[in-house]
Protein backbone atom coordinates (compact mmCIF):
# COMPACT_ATOMS: atom_id res chain seq x y z
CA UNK A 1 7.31 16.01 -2.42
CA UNK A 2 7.41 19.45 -3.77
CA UNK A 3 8.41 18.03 -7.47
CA UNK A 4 5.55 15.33 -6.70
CA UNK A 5 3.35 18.06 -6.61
CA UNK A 6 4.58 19.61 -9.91
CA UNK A 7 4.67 16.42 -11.72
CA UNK A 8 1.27 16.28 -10.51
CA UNK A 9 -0.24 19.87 -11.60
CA UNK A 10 1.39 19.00 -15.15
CA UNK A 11 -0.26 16.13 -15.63
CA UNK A 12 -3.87 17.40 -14.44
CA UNK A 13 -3.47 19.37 -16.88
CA UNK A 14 -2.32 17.71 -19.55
CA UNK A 15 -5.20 15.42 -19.24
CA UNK A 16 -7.97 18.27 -19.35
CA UNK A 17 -6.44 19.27 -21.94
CA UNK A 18 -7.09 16.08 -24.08
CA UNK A 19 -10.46 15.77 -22.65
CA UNK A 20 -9.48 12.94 -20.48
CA UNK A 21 -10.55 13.93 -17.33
CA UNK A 22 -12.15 10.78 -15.90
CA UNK A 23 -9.21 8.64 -16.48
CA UNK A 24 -7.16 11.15 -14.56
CA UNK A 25 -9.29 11.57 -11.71
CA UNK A 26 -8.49 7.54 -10.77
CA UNK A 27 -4.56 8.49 -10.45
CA UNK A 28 -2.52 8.53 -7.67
CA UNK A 29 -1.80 12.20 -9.21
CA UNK A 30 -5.22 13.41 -8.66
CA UNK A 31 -5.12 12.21 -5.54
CA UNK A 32 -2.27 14.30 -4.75
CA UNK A 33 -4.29 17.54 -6.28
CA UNK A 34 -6.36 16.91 -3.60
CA UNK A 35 -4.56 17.33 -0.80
CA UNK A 36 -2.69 20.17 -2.49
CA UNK A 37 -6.09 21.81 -3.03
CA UNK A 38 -6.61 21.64 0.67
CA UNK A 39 -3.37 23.09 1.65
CA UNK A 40 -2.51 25.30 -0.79
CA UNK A 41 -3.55 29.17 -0.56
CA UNK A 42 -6.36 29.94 -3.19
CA UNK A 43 -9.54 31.80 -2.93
CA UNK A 44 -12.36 30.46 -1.78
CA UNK A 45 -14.19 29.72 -5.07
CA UNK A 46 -11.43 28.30 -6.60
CA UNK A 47 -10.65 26.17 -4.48
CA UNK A 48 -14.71 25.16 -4.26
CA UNK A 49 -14.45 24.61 -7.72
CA UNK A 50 -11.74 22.10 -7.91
CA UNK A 51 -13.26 20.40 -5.42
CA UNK A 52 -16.01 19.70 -6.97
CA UNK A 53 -14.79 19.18 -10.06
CA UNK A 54 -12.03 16.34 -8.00
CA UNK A 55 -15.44 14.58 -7.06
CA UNK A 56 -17.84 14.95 -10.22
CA UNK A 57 -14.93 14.50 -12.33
CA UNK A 58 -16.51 13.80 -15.94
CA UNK A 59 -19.63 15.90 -14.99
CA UNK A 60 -18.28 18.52 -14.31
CA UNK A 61 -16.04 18.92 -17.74
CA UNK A 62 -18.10 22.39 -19.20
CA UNK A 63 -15.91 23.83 -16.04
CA UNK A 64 -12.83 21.91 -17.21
CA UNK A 65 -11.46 25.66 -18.79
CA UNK A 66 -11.72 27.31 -15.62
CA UNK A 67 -10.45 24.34 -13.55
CA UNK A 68 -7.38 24.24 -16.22
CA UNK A 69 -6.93 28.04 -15.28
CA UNK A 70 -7.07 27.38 -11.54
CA UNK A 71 -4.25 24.24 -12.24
CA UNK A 72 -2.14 26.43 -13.89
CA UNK A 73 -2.30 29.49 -11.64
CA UNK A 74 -0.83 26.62 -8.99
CA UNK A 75 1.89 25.50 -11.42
CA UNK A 76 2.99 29.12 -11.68
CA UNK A 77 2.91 29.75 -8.28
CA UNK A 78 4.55 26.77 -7.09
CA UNK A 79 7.11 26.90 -9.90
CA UNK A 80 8.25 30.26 -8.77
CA UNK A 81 8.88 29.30 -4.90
């Protein structure tokens, strides 16, 4: 579950990163960043903005640089536990 969760991070952002949001947000990865954006420990507004961004998807892309920052903040994190 735990590499799940990595595979999953890496491929969020791999697809903001190409622009390709939408198509990403009808994954069963996304649907894993969900979850992890509920239990994970993150601040308040970061974890208000990916959840917003998880369901506006596409129209919410001119927040896709801080939503890639907030994905790979978790990577980090998780990659060093």
């Amino acid at each position: 579950d735990y590499q799940t969760n990595i595979a999953a991070l890496k491929k969020a952002i791999a697809a903001l990163e190409k622009g390709a949001a939408g198509s990403f947000l009808q994954t069963t990865a996304a649907a894993k960043l969900r979850q992890m954006s509920v239990d994970m420990d993150m601040s308040p507004a970061d974890r208000d903005m990916l959840s917003a961004f998880l369901s506006e998807g596409e129209g919410y892309v001119p927040q896709s640089g801080q939503i890639t920052g907030i994905l790979k903040q978790m990577l980090d994190t998780m990659e060093k536990d």
